[in-house]
C-alpha atoms as a PDB file:
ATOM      1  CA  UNK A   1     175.839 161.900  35.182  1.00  0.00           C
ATOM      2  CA  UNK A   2     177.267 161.796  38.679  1.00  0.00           C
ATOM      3  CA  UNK A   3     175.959 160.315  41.360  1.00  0.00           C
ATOM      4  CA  UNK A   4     175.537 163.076  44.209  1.00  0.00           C
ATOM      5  CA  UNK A   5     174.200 160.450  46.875  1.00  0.00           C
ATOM      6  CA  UNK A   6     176.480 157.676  47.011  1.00  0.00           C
ATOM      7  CA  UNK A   7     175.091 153.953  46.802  1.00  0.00           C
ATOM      8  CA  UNK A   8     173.817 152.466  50.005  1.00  0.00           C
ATOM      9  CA  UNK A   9     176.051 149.979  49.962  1.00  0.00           C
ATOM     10  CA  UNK A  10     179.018 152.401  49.725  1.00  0.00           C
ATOM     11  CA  UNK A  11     177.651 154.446  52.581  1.00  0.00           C
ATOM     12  CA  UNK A  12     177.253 151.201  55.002  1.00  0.00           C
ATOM     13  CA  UNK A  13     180.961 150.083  54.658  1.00  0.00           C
ATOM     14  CA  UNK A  14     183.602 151.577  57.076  1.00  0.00           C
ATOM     15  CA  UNK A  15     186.402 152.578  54.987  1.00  0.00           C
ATOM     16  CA  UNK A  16     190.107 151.796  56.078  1.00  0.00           C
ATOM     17  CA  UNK A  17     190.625 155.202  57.764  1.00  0.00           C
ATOM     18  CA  UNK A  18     187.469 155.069  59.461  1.00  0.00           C
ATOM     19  CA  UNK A  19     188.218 151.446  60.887  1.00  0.00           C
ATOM     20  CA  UNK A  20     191.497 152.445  61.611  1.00  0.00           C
ATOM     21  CA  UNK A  21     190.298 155.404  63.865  1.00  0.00           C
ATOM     22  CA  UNK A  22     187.631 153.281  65.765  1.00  0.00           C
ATOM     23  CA  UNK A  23     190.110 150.507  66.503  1.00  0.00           C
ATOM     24  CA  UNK A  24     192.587 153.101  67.788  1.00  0.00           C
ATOM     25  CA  UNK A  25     189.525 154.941  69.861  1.00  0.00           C
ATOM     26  CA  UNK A  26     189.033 151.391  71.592  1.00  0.00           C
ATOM     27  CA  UNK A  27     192.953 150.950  71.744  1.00  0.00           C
ATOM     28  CA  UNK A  28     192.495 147.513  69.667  1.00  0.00           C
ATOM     29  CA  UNK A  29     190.279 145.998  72.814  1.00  0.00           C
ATOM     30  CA  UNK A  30     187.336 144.249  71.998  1.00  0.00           C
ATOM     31  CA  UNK A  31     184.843 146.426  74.022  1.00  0.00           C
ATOM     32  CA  UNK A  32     182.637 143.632  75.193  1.00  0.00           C
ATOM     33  CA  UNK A  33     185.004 141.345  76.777  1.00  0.00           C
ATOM     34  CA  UNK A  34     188.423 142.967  76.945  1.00  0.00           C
ATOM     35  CA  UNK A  35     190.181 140.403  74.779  1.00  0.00           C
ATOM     36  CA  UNK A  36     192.005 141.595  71.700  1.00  0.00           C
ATOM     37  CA  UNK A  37     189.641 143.242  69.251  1.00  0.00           C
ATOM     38  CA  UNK A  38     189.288 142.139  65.457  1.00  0.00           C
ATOM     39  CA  UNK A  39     186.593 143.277  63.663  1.00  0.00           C
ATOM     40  CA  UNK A  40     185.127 146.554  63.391  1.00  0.00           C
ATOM     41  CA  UNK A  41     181.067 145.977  64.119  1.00  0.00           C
ATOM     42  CA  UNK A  42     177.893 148.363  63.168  1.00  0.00           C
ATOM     43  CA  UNK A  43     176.507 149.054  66.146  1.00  0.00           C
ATOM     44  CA  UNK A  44     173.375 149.300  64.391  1.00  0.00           C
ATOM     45  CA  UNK A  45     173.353 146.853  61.541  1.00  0.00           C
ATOM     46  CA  UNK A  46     173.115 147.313  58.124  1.00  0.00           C
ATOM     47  CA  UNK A  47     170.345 146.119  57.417  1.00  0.00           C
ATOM     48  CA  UNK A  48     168.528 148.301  60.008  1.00  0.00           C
ATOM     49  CA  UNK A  49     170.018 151.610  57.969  1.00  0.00           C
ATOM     50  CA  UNK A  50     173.418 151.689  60.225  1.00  0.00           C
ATOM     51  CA  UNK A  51     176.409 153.404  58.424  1.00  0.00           C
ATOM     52  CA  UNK A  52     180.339 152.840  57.702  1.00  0.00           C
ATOM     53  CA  UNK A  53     180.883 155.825  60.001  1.00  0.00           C
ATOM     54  CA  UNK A  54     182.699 156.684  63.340  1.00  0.00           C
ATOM     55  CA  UNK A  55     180.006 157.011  65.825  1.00  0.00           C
ATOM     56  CA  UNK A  56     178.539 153.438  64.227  1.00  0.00           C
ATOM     57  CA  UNK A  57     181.577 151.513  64.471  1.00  0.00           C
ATOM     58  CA  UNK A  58     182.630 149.140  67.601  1.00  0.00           C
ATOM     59  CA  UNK A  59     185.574 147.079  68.150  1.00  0.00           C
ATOM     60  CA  UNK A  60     185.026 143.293  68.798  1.00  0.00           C
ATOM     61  CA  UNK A  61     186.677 140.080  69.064  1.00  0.00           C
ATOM     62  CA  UNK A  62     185.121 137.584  66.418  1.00  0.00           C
ATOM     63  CA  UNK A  63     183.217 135.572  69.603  1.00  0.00           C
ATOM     64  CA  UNK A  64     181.728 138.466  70.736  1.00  0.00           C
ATOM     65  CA  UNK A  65     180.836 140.058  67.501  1.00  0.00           C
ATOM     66  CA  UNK A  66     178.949 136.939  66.580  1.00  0.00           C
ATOM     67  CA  UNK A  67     177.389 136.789  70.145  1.00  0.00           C
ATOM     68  CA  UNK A  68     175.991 140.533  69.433  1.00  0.00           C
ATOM     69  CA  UNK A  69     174.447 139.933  66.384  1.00  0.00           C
ATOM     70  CA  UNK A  70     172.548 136.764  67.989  1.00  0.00           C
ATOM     71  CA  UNK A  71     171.199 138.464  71.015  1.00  0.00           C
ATOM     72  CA  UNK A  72     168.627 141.419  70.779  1.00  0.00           C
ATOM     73  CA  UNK A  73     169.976 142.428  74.431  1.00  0.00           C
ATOM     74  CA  UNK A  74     173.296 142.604  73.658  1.00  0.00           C
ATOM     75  CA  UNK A  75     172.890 144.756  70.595  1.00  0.00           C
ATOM     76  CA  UNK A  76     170.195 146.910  72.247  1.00  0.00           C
ATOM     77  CA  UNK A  77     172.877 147.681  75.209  1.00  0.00           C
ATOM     78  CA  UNK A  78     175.841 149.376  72.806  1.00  0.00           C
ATOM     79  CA  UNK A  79     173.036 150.867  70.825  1.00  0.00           C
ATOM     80  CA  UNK A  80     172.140 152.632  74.238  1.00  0.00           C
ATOM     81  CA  UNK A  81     175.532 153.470  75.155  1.00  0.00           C
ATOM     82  CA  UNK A  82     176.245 155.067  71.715  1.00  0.00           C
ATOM     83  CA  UNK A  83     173.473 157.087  71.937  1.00  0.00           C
ATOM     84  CA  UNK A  84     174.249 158.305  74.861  1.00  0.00           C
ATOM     85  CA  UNK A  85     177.679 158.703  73.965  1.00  0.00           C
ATOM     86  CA  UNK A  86     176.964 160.269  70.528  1.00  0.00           C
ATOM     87  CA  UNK A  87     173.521 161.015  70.406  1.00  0.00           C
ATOM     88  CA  UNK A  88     170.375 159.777  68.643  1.00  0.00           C
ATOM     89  CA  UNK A  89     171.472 159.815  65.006  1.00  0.00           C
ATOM     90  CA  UNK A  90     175.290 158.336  65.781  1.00  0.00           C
ATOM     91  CA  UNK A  91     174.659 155.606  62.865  1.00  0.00           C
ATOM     92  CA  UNK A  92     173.631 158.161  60.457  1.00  0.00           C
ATOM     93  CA  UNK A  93     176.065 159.840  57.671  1.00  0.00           C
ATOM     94  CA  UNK A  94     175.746 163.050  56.256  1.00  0.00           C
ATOM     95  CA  UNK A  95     173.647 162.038  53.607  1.00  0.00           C
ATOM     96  CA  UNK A  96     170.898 160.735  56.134  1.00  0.00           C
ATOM     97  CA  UNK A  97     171.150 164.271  58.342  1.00  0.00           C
ATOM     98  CA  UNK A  98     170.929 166.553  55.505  1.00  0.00           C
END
């Protein structure tokens, strides 16, 4: 039978046209420090339910990235400015809203 929910670990990766629309929405800058961006980051993690979609995804430069994902603060502070930006489910995908 078909799967109608895809697998979780499907739904957490960006695909190539979703990356490719969040590092043209940051115009390739790593947001954090203005260098040349990357990687595409989940602005809330994976492991903390975050999805492969638009409103999750942040451009980084590899320092940075790994400086988000070791400090709470740092994390906490783009989580804040997404949801304020895209409101409280912005790391959710369809699947999670419906």
């Amino acid at each position: 039978h078909d799967r109608r929910v895809p697998k979780q670990s499907v739904r957490n990766e960006f695909k190539p046209s979703v990356r490719k629309q969040i590092f043209e929405r940051d115009n390739g800058i790593c947001r954090e420090c203005g260098r040349r961006g990357e990687e595409i980051h989940h602005v809330v993690f994976r492991s903390r339910g975050g999805r492969g979609v638009f409103t999750n995804g942040l451009t980084l430069c590899h320092s940075c990235h790994r400086r988000i994902h070791l400090n709470n603060d740092l994390a906490n502070k783009w989580i804040e400015r997404f949801k304020n930006r895209y409101g409280n489910d912005f790391y959710k995908d369809k699947w999670d809203k419906g």
